[in-house]
Protein backbone atom coordinates (compact mmCIF):
# COMPACT_ATOMS: atom_id res chain seq x y z
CA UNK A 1 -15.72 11.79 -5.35
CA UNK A 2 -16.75 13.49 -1.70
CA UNK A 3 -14.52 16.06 -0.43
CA UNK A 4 -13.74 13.69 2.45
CA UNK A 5 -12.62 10.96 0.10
CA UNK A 6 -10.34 13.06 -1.67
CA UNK A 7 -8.68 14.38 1.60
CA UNK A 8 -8.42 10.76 2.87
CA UNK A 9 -6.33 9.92 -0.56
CA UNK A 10 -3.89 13.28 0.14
CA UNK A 11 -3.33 11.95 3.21
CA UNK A 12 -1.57 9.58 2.35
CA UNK A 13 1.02 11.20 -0.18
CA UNK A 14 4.55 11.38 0.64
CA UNK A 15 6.93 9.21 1.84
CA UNK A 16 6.26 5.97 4.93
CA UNK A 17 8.40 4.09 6.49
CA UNK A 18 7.45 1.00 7.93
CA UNK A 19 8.76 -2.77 9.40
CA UNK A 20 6.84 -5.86 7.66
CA UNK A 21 6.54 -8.98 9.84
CA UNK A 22 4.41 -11.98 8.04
CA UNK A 23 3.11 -14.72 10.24
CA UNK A 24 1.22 -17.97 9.14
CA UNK A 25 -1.71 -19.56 10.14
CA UNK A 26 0.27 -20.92 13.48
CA UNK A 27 1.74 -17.49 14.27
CA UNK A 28 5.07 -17.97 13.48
CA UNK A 29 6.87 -15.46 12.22
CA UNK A 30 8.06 -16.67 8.19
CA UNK A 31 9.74 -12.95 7.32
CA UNK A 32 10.43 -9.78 8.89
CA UNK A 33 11.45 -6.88 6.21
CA UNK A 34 11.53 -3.14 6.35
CA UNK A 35 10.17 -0.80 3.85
CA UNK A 36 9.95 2.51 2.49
CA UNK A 37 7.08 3.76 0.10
CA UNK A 38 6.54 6.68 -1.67
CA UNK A 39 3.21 7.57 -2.71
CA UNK A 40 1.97 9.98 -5.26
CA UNK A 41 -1.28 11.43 -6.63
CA UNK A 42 -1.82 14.12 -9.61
CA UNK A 43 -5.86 14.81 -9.87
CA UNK A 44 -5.98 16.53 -13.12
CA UNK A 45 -4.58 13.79 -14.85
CA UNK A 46 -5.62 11.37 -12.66
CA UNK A 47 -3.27 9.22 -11.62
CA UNK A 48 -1.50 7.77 -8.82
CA UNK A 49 1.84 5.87 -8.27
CA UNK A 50 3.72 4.38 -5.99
CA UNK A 51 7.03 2.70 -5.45
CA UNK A 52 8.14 0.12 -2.56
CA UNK A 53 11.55 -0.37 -1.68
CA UNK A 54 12.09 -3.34 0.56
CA UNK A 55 15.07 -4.27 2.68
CA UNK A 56 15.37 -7.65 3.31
CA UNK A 57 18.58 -9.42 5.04
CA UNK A 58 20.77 -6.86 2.88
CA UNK A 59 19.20 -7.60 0.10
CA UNK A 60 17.27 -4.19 -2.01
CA UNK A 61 14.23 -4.82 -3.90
CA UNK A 62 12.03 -2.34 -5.51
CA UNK A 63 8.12 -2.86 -6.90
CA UNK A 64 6.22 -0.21 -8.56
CA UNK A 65 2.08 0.50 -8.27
CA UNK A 66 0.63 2.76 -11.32
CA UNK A 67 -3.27 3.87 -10.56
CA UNK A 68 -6.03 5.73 -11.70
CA UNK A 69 -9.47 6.76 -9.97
CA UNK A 70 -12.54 5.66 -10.94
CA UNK A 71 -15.29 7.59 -8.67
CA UNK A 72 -13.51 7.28 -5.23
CA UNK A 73 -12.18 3.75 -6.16
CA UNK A 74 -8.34 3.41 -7.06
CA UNK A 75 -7.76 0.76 -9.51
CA UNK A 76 -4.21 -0.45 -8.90
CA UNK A 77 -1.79 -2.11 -11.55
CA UNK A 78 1.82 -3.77 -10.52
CA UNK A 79 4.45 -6.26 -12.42
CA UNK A 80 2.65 -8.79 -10.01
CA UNK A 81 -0.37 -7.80 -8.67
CA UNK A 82 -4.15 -5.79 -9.80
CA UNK A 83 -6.50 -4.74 -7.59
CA UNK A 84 -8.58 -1.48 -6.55
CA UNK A 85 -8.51 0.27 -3.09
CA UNK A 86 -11.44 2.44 -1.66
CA UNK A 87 -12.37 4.07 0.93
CA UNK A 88 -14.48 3.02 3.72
CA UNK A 89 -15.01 6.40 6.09
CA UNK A 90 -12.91 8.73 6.95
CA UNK A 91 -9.71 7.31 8.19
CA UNK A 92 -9.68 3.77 6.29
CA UNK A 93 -9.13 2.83 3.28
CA UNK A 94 -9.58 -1.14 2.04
CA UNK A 95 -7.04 -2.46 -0.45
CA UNK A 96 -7.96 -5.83 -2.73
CA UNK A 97 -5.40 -7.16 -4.69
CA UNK A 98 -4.82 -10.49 -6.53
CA UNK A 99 -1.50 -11.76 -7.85
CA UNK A 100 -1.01 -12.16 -11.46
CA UNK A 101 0.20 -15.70 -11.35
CA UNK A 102 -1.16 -17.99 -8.76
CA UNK A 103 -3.94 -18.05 -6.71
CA UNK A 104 -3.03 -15.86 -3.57
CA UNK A 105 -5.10 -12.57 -3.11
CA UNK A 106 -4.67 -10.29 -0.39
CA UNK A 107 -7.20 -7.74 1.75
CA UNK A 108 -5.46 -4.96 3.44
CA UNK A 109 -7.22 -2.08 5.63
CA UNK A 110 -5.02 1.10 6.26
CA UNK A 111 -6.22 3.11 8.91
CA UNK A 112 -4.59 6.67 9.90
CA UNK A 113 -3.58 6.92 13.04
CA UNK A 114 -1.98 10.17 14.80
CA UNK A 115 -0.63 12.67 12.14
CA UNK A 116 1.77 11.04 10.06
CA UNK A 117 1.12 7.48 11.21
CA UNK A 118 -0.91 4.85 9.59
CA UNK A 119 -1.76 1.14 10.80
CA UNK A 120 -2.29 -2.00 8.57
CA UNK A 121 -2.96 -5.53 8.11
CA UNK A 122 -2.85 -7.59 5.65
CA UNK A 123 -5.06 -11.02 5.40
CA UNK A 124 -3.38 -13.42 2.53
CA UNK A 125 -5.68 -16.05 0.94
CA UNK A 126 -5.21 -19.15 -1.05
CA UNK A 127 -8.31 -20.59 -2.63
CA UNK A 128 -10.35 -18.95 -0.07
CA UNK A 129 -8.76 -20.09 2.61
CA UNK A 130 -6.45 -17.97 4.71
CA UNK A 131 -2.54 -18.47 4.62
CA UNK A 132 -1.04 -16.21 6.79
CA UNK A 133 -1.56 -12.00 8.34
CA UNK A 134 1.33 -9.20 7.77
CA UNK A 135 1.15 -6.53 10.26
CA UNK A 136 2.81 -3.40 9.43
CA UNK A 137 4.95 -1.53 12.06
CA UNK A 138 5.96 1.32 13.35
CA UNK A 139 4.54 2.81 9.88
CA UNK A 140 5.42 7.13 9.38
CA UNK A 141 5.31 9.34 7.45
CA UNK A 142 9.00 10.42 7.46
CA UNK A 143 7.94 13.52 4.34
CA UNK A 144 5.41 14.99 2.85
CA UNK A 145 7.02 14.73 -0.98
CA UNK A 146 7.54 11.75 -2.33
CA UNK A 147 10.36 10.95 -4.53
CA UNK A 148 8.84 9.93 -7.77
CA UNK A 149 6.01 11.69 -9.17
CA UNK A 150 2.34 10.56 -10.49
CA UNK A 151 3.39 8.86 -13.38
CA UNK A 152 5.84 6.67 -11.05
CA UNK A 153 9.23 8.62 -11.89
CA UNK A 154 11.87 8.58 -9.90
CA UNK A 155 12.81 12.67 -9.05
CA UNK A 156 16.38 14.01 -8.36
């Protein structure tokens, strides 16, 4: 992995929070959700975790990411979802995920922005064809430390 790859996966340790808004192929708006994510990376024994915790309408629900590098590419492994992100220069990194069940897979670039903000966009597919775009809001980096560590454990 280039020194400029590496630096482009620390920057994005620690803890973001964000707003979620979903629209279909018409524009309108199907969900709006907020989010925090903690993301953590441990190089010697290369992995990588992460842990979502969505607020929707009240309700709490939590999904959990486990990784590992391969070269610069992360291969990514959820209860739902496998894919690999990598980077594509020095600021963005493109995420390609499937879901487990179903035919729905999902392309995300995340580009950092100022210091501790990142912008990104999801495109949702269906058989190839495109269903609908999240945008991610208003995404910061609210600490440097995330709460769980590289195997995906909660701390404290």
């Amino acid at each position: 992995m280039e020194p400029w790859e590496r630096a482009l996966w620390e920057a994005h340790v620690g803890v973001w929070r964000s707003r979620y808004v979903l629209y279909d192929a018409s524009g309108n708006i199907l969900d709006r959700h907020e989010a925090r994510s903690d993301i953590a990376l441990d190089w010697v024994a290369n992995q990588y975790a992460q842990r979502n915790i969505y607020t929707r309408n009240g309700a709490v629900e939590v999904r959990r990411y486990a990784g590992r590098f391969e070269g610069s590419r992360l291969l990514i492994e959820g209860e739902q979802l496998t894919g690999a992100a990598w980077p594509v220069d020095r600021r963005v990194i493109l995420l390609h995920f499937r879901l487990k069940e179903g035919p729905t897979e999902t392309f995300e670039l995340i580009t950092l922005g100022d210091p501790g903000r990142r912008a990104r966009v999801m495109q949702h597919l269906v058989a190839g064809r495109m269903t609908g775009v999240t945008a991610v809001f208003d995404e910061e980096r609210i600490s440097s430390t995330p709460a769980i560590d590289a195997r995906g454990n909660d701390l404290a």
